[in-house]
PDB file of N, CA and C in Angstrom:
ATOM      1  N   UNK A   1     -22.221  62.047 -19.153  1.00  0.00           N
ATOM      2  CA  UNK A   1     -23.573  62.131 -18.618  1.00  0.00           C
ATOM      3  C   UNK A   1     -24.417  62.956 -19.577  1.00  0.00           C
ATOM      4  N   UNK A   2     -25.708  62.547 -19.831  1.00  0.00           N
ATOM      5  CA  UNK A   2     -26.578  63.288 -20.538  1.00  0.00           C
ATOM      6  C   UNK A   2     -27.122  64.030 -19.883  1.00  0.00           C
ATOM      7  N   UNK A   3     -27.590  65.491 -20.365  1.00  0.00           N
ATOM      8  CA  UNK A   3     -28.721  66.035 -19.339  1.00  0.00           C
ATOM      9  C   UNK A   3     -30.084  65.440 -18.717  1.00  0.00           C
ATOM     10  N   UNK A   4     -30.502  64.073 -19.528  1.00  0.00           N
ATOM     11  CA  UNK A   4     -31.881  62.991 -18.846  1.00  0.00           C
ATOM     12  C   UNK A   4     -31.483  62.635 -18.142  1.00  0.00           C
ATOM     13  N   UNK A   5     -29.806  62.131 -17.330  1.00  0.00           N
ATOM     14  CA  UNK A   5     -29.674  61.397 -16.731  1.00  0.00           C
ATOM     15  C   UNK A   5     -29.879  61.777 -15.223  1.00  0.00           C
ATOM     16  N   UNK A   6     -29.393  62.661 -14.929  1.00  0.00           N
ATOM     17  CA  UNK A   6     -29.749  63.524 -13.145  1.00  0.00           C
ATOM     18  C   UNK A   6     -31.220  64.050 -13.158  1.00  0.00           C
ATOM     19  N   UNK A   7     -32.017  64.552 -14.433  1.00  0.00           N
ATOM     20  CA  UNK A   7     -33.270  64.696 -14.398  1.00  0.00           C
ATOM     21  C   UNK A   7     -34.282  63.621 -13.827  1.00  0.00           C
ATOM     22  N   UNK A   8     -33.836  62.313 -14.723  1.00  0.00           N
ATOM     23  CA  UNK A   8     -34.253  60.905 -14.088  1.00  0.00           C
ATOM     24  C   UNK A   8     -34.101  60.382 -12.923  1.00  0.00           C
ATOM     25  N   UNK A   9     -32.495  60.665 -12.262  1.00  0.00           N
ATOM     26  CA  UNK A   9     -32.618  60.293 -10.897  1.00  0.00           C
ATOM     27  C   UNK A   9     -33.421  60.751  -9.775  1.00  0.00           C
ATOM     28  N   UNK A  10     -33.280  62.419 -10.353  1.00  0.00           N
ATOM     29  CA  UNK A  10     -34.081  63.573  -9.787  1.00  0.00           C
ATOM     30  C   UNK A  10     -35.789  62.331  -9.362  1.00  0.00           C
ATOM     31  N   UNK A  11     -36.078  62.541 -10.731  1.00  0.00           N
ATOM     32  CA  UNK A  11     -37.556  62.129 -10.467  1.00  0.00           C
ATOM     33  C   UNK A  11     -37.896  61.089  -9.348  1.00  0.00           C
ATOM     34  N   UNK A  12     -36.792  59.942 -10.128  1.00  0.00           N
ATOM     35  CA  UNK A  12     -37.202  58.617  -9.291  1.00  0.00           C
ATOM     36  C   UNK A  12     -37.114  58.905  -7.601  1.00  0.00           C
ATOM     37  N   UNK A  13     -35.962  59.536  -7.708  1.00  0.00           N
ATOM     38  CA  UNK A  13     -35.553  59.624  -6.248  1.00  0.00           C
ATOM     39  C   UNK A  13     -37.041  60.584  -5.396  1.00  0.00           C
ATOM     40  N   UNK A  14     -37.760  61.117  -6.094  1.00  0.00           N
ATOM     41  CA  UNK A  14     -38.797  61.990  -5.673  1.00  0.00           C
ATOM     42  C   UNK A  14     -39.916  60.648  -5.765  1.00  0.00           C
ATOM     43  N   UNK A  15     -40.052  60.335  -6.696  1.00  0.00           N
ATOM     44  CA  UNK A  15     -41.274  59.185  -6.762  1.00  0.00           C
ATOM     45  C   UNK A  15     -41.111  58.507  -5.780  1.00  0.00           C
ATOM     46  N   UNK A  16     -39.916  58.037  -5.361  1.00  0.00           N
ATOM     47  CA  UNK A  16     -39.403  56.467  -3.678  1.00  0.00           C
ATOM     48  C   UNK A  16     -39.753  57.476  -2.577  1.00  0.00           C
ATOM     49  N   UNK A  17     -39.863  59.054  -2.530  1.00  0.00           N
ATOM     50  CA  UNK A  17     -40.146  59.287  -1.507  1.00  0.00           C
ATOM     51  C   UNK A  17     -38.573  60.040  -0.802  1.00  0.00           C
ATOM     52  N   UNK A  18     -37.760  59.757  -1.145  1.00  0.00           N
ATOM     53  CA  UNK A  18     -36.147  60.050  -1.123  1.00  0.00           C
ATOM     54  C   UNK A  18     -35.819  61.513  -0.657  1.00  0.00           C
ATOM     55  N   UNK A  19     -36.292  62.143  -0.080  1.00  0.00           N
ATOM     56  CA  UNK A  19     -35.289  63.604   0.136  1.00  0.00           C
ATOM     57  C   UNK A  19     -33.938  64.029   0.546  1.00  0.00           C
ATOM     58  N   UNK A  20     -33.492  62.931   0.914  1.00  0.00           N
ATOM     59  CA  UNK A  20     -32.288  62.574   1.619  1.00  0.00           C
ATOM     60  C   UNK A  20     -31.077  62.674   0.311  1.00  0.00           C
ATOM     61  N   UNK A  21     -30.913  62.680  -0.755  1.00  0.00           N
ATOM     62  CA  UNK A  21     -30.717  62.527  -1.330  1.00  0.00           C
ATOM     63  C   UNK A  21     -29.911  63.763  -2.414  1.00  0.00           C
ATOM     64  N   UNK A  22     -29.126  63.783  -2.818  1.00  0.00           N
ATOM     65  CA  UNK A  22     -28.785  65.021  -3.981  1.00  0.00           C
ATOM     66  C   UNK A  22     -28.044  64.174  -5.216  1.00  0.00           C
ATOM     67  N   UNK A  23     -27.879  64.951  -6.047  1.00  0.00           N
ATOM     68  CA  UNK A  23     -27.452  64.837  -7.135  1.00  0.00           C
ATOM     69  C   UNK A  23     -26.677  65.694  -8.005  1.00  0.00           C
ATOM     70  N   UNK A  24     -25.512  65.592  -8.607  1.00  0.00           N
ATOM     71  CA  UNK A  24     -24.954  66.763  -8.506  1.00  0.00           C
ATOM     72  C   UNK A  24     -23.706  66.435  -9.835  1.00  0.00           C
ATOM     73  N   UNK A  25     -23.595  67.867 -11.001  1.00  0.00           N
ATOM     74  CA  UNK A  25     -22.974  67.209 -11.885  1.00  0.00           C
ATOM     75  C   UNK A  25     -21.691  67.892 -11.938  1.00  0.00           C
ATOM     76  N   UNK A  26     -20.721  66.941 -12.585  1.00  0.00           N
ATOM     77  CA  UNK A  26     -19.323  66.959 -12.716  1.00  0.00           C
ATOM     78  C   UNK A  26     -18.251  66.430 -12.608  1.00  0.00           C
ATOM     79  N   UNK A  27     -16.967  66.493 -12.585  1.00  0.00           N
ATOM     80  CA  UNK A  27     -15.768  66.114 -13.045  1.00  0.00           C
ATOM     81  C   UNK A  27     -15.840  65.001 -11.615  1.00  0.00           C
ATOM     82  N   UNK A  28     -15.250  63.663 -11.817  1.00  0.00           N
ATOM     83  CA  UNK A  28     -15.104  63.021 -10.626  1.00  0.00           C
ATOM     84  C   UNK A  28     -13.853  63.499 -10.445  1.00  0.00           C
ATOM     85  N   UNK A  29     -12.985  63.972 -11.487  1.00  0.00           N
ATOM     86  CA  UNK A  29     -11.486  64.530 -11.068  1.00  0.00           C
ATOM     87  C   UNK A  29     -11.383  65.438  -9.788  1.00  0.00           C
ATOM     88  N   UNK A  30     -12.384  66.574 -10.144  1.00  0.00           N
ATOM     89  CA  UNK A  30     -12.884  67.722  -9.478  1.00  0.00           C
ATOM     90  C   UNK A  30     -14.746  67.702  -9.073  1.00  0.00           C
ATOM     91  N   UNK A  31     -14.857  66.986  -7.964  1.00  0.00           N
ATOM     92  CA  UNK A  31     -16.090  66.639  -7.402  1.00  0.00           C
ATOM     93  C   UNK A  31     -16.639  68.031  -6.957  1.00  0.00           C
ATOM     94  N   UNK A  32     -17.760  68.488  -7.601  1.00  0.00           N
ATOM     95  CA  UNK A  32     -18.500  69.324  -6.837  1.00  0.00           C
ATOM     96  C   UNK A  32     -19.270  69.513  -5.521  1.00  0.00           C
ATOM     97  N   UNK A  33     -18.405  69.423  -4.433  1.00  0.00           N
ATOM     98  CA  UNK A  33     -18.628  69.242  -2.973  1.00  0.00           C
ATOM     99  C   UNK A  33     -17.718  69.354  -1.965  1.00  0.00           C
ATOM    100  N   UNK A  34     -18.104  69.506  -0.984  1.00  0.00           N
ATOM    101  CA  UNK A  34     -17.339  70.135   0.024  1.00  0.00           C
ATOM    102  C   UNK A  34     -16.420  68.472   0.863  1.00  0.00           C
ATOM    103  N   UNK A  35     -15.252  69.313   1.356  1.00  0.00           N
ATOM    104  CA  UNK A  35     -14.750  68.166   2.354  1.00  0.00           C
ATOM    105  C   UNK A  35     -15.943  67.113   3.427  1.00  0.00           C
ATOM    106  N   UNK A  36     -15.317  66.251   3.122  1.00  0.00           N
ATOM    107  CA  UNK A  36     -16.284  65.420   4.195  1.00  0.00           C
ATOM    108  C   UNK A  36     -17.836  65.801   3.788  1.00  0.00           C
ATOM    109  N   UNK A  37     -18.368  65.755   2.906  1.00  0.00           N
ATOM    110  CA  UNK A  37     -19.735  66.213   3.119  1.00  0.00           C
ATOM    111  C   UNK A  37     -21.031  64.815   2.415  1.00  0.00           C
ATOM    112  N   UNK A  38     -20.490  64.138   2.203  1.00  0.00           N
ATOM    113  CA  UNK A  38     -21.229  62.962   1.538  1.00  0.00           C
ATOM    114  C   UNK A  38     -21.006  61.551   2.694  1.00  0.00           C
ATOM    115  N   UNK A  39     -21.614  60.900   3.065  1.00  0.00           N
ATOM    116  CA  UNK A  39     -22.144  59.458   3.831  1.00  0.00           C
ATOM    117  C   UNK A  39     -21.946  58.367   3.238  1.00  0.00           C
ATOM    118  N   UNK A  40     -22.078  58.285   1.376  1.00  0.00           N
ATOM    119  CA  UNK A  40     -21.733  57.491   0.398  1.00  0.00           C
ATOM    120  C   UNK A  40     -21.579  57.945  -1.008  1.00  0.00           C
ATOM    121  N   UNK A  41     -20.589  57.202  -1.793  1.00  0.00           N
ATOM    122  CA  UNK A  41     -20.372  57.659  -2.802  1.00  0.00           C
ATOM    123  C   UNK A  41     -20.594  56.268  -3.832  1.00  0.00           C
ATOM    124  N   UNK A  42     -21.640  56.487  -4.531  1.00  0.00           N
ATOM    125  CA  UNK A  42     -22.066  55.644  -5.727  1.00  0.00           C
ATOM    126  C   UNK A  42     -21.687  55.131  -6.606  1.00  0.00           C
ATOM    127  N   UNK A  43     -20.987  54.806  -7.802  1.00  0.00           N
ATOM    128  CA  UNK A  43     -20.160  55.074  -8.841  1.00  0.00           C
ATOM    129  C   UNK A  43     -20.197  53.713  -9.996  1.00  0.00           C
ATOM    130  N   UNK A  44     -21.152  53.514 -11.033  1.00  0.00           N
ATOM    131  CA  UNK A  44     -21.247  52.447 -11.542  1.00  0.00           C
ATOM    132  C   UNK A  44     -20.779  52.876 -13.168  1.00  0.00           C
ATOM    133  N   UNK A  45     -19.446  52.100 -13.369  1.00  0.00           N
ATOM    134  CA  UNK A  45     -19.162  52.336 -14.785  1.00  0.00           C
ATOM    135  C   UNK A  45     -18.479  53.721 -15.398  1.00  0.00           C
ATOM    136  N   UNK A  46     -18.336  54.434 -14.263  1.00  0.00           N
ATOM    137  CA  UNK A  46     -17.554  55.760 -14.829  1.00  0.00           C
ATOM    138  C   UNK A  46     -16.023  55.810 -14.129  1.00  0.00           C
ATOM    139  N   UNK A  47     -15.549  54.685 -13.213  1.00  0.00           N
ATOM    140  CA  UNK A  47     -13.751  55.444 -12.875  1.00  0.00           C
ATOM    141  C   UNK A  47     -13.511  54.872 -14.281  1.00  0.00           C
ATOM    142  N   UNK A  48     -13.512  53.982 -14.464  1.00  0.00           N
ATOM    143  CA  UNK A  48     -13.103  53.409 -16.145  1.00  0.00           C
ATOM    144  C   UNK A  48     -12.839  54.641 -16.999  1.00  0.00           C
ATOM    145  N   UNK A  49     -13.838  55.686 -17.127  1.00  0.00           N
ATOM    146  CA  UNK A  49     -13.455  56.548 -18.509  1.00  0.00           C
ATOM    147  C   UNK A  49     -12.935  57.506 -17.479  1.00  0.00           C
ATOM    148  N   UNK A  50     -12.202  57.467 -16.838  1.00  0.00           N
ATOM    149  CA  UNK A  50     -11.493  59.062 -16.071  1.00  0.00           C
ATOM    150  C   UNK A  50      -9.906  58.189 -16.528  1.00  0.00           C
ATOM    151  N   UNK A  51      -9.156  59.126 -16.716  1.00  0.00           N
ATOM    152  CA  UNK A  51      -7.903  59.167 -17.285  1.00  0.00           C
ATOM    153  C   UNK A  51      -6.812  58.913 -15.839  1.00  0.00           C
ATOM    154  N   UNK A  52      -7.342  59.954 -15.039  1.00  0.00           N
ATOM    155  CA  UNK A  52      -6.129  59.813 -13.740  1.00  0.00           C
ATOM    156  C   UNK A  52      -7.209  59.628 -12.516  1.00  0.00           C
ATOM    157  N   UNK A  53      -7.005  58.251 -12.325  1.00  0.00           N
ATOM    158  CA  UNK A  53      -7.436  57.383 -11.288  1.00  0.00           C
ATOM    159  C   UNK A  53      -7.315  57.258 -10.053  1.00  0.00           C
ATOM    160  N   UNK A  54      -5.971  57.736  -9.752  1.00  0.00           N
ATOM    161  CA  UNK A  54      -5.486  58.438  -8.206  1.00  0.00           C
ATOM    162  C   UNK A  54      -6.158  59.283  -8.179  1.00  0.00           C
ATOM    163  N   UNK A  55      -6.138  60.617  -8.896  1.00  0.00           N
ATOM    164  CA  UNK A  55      -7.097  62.434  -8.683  1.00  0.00           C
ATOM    165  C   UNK A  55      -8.266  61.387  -7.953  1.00  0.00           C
ATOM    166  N   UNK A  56      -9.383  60.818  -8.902  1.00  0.00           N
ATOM    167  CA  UNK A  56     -10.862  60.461  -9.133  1.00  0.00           C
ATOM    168  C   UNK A  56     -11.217  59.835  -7.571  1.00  0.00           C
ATOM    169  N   UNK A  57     -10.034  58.800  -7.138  1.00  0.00           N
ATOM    170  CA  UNK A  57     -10.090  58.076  -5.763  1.00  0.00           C
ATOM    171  C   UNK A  57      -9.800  59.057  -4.611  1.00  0.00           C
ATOM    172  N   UNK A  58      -8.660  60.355  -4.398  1.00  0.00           N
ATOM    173  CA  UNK A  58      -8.828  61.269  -3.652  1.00  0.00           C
ATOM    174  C   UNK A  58      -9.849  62.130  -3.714  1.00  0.00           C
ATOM    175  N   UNK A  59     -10.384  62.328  -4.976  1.00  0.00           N
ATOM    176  CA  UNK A  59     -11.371  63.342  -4.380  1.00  0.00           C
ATOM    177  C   UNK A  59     -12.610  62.612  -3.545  1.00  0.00           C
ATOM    178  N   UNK A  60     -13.016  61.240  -4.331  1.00  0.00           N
ATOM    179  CA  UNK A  60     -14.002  60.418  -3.326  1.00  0.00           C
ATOM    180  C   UNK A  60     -13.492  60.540  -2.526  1.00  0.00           C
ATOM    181  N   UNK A  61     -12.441  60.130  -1.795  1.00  0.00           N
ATOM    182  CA  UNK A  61     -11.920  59.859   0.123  1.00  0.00           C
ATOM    183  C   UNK A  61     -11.844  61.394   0.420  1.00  0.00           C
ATOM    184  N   UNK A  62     -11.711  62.474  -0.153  1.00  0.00           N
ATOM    185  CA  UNK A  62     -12.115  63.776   0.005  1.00  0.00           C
ATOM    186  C   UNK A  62     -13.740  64.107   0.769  1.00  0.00           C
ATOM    187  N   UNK A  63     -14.565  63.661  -0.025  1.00  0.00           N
ATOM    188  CA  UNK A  63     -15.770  64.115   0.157  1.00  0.00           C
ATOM    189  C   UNK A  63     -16.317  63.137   0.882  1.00  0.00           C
ATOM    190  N   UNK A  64     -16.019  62.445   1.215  1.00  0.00           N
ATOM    191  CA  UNK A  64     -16.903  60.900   2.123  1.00  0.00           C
ATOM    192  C   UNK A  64     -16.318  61.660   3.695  1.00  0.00           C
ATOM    193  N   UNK A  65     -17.345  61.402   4.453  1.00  0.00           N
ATOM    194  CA  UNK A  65     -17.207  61.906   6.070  1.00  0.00           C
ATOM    195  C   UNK A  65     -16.439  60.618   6.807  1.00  0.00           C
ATOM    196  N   UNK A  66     -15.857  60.931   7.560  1.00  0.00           N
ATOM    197  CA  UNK A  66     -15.002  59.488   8.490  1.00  0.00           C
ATOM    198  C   UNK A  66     -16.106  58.464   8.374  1.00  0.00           C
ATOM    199  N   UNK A  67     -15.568  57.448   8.242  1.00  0.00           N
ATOM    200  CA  UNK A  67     -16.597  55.830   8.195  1.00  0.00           C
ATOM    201  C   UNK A  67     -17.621  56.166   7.141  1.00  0.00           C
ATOM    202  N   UNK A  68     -17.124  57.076   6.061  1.00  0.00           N
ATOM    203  CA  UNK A  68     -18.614  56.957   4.906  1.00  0.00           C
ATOM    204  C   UNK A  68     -18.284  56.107   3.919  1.00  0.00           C
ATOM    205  N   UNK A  69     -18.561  55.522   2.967  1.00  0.00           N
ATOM    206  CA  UNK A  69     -19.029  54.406   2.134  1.00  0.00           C
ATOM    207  C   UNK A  69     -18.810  54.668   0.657  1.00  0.00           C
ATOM    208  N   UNK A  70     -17.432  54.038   0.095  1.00  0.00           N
ATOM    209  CA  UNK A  70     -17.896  54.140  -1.713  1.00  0.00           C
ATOM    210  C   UNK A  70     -18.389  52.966  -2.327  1.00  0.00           C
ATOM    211  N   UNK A  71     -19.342  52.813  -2.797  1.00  0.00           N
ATOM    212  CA  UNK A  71     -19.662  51.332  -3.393  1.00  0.00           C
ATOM    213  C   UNK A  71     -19.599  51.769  -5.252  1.00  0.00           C
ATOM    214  N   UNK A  72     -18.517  50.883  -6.010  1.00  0.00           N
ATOM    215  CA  UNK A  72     -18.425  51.232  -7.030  1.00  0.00           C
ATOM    216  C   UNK A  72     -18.227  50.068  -7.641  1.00  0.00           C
ATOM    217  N   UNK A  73     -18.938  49.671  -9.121  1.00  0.00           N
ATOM    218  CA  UNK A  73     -18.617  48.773 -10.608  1.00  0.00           C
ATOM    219  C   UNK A  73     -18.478  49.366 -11.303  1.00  0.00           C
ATOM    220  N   UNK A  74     -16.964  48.308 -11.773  1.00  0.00           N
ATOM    221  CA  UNK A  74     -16.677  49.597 -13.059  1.00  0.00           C
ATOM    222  C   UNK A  74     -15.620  47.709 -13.692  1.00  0.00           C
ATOM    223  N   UNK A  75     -15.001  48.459 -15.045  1.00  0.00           N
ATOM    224  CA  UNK A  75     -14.182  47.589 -15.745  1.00  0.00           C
ATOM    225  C   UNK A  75     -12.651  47.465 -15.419  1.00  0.00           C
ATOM    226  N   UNK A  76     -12.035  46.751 -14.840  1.00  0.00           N
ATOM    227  CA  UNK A  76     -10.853  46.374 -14.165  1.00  0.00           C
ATOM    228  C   UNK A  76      -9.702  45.463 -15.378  1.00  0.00           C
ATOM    229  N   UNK A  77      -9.006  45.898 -15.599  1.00  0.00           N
ATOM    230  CA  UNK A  77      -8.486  45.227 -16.663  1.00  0.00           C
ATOM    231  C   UNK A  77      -6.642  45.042 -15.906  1.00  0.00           C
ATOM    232  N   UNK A  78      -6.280  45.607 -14.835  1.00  0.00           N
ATOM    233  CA  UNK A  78      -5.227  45.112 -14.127  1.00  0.00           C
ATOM    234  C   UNK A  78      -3.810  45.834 -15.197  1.00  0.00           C
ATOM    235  N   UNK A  79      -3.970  46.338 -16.160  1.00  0.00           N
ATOM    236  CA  UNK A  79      -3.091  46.530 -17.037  1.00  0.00           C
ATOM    237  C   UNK A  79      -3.113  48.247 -17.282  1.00  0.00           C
ATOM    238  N   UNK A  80      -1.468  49.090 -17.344  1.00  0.00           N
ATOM    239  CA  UNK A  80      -1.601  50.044 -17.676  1.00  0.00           C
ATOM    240  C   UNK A  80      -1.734  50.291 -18.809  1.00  0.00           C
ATOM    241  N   UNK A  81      -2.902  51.601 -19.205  1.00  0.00           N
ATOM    242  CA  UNK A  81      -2.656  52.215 -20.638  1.00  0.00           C
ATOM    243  C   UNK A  81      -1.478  52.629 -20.716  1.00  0.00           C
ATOM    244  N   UNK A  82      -1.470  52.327 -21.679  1.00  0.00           N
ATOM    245  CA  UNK A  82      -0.586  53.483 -22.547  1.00  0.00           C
ATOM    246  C   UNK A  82      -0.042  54.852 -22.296  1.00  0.00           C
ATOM    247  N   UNK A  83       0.901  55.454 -22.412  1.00  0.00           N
ATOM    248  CA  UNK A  83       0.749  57.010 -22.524  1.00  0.00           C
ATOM    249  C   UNK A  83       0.656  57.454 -23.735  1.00  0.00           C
ATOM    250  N   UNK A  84       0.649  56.953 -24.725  1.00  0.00           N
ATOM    251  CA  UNK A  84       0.129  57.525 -25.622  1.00  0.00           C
ATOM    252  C   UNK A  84      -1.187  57.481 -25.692  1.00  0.00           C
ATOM    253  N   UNK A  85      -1.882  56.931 -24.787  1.00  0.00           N
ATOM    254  CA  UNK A  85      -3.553  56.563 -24.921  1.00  0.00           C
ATOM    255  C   UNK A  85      -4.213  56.965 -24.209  1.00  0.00           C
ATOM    256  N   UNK A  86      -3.401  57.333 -22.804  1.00  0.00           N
ATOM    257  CA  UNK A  86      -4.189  58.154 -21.655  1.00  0.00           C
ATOM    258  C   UNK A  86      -3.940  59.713 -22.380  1.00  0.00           C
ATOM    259  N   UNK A  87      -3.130  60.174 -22.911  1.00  0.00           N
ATOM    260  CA  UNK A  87      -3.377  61.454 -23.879  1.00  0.00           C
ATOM    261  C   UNK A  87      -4.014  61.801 -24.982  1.00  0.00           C
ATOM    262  N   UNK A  88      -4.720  60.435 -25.311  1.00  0.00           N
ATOM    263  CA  UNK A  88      -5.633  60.733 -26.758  1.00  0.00           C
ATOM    264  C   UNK A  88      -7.372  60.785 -26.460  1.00  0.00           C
ATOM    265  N   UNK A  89      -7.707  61.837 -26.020  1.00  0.00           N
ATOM    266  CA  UNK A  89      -9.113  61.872 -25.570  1.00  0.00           C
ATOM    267  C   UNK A  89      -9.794  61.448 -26.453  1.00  0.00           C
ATOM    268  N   UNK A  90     -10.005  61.631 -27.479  1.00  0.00           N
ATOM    269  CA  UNK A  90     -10.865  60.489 -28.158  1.00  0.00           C
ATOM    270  C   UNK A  90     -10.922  59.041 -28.121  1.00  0.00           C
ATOM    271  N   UNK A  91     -10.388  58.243 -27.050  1.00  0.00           N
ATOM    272  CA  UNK A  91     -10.023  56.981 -26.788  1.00  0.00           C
ATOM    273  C   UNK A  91     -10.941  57.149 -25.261  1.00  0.00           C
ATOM    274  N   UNK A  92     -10.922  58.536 -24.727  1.00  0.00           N
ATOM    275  CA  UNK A  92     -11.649  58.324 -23.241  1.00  0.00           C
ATOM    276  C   UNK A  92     -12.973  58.966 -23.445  1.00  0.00           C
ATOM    277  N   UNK A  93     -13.321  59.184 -24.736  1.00  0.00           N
ATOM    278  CA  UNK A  93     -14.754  59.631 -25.028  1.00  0.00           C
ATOM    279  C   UNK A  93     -15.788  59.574 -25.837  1.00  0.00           C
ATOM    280  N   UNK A  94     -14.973  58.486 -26.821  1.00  0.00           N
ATOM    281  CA  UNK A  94     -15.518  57.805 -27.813  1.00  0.00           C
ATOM    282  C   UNK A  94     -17.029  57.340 -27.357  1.00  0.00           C
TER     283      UNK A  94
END
C-alpha cells in the first residue's frame, strides 16, 4: 500500500457522504482491529501477495461480527508455491 492510497479512500469516502466507514493500515496477517468488530471485509488483489493464507483468512473470520461479510478478488492459481518461494520475499514484493 502506498501512503495515497487510504488518503484517497479517505477522501472519496468523505466526498459519497460515507461516515460509516474506516480505513485502517496493516498486516492482513495481523489486522489492526478488534474481535468481531467489522460488518464487512473488502479485499481486492492483496490475499495473493500474503505468504500464509490460513493466518490472512483467520484473522478476517476474526474481525467480521457473526453473519458479517468478506467479499474478495484476488489471483487463484489452485497450485502450491514452493517452499523455497514462499521464503524468498523478494518474490512476494517485487
Amino acid at each position: 500500500m502506498t501512503p495515497e492510497m487510504p488518503d484517497k479512500a479517505r477522501s472519496t469516502a468523505a466526498a459519497m457522504g460515507q461516515a460509516n466507514v474506516t480505513f485502517r493500515e496493516g498486516s492482513l496477517e495481523d489486522l489492526p482491529a478488534e474481535d468481531a468488530a467489522a460488518n464487512v471485509v473488502i479485499s481486492n488483489g492483496v490475499f495473493n501477495l500474503c505468504a500464509d493464507k490460513g493466518r490472512v483468512f483467520s484473522e478476517v473470520f476474526r474481525v467480521l461480527l457473526p453473519g458479517g461479510h468478506l467479499q474478495f478478488a484476488d489471483i487463484v492459481n489452485g497450485t502450491r508455491a514452493p517452499e523455497a518461494a514462499t521464503r524468498n520475499i523478494d518474490l512476494w514484493t517485487a
